[in-house]
Protein backbone atom coordinates (compact mmCIF):
# COMPACT_ATOMS: atom_id res chain seq x y z
CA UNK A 1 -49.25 -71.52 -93.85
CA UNK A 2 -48.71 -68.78 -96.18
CA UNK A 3 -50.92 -70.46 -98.57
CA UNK A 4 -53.54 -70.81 -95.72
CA UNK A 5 -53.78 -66.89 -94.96
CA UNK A 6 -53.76 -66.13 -98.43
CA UNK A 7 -56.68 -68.23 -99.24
CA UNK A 8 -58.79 -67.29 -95.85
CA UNK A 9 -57.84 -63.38 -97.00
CA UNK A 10 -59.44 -63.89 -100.37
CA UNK A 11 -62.75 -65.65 -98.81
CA UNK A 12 -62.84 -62.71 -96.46
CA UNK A 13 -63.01 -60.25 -99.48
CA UNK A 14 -65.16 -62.21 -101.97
CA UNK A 15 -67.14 -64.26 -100.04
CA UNK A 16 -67.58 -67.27 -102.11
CA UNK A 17 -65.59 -70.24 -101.50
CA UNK A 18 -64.93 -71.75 -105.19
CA UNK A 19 -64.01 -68.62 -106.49
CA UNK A 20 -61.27 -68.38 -104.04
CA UNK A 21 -60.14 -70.91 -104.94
CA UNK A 22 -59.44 -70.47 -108.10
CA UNK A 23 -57.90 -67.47 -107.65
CA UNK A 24 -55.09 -69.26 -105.36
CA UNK A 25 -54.97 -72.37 -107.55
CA UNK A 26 -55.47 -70.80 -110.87
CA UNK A 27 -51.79 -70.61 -111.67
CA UNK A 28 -50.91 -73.93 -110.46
CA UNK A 29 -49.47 -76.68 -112.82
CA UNK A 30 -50.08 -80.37 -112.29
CA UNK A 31 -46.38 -80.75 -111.46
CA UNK A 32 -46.47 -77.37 -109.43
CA UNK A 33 -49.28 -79.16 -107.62
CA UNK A 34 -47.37 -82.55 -107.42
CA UNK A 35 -44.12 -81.17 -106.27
CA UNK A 36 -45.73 -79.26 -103.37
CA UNK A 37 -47.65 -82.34 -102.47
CA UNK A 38 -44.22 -84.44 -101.81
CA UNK A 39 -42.74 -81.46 -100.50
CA UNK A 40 -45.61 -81.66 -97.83
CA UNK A 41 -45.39 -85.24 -97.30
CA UNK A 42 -41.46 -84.75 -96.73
CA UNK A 43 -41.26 -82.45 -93.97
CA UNK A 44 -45.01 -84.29 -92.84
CA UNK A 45 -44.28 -88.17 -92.69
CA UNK A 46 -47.50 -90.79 -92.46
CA UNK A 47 -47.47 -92.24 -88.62
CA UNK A 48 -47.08 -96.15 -88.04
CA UNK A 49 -50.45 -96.59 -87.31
CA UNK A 50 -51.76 -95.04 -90.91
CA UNK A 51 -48.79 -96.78 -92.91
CA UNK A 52 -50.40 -99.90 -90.94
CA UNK A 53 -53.80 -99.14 -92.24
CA UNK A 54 -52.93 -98.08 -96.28
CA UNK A 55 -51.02 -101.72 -96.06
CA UNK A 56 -54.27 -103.25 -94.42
CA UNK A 57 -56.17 -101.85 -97.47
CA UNK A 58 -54.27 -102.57 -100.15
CA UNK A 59 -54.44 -106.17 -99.65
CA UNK A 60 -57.96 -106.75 -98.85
């Protein structure tokens, strides 16, 4: 969420979307990137239903 105003904040003040977000991401490493993303899927768990559907496409 933190992340969220930060970025939103920065828009605000420079008006121009990619720049804004490089100036979040900049910094980020792949495995800064990767280790938030898990962290995220962690505490956020894929439903049934979209587990259901990934399966459904990776098989044809």
């Amino acid at each position: 969420m933190e992340d969220m105003r930060r970025f939103i904040s920065l828009l605000r003040d420079s008006g121009d979307y990619t720049l804004s977000r490089r100036q979040l991401y900049d910094d980020l490493t792949v495995d800064g990137v990767f280790e938030s993303a898990s962290a995220y899927m962690k505490e956020h768990p894929l439903s049934p239903e979209t587990k259901a559907r990934l399966e459904k496409y990776k098989n044809g």
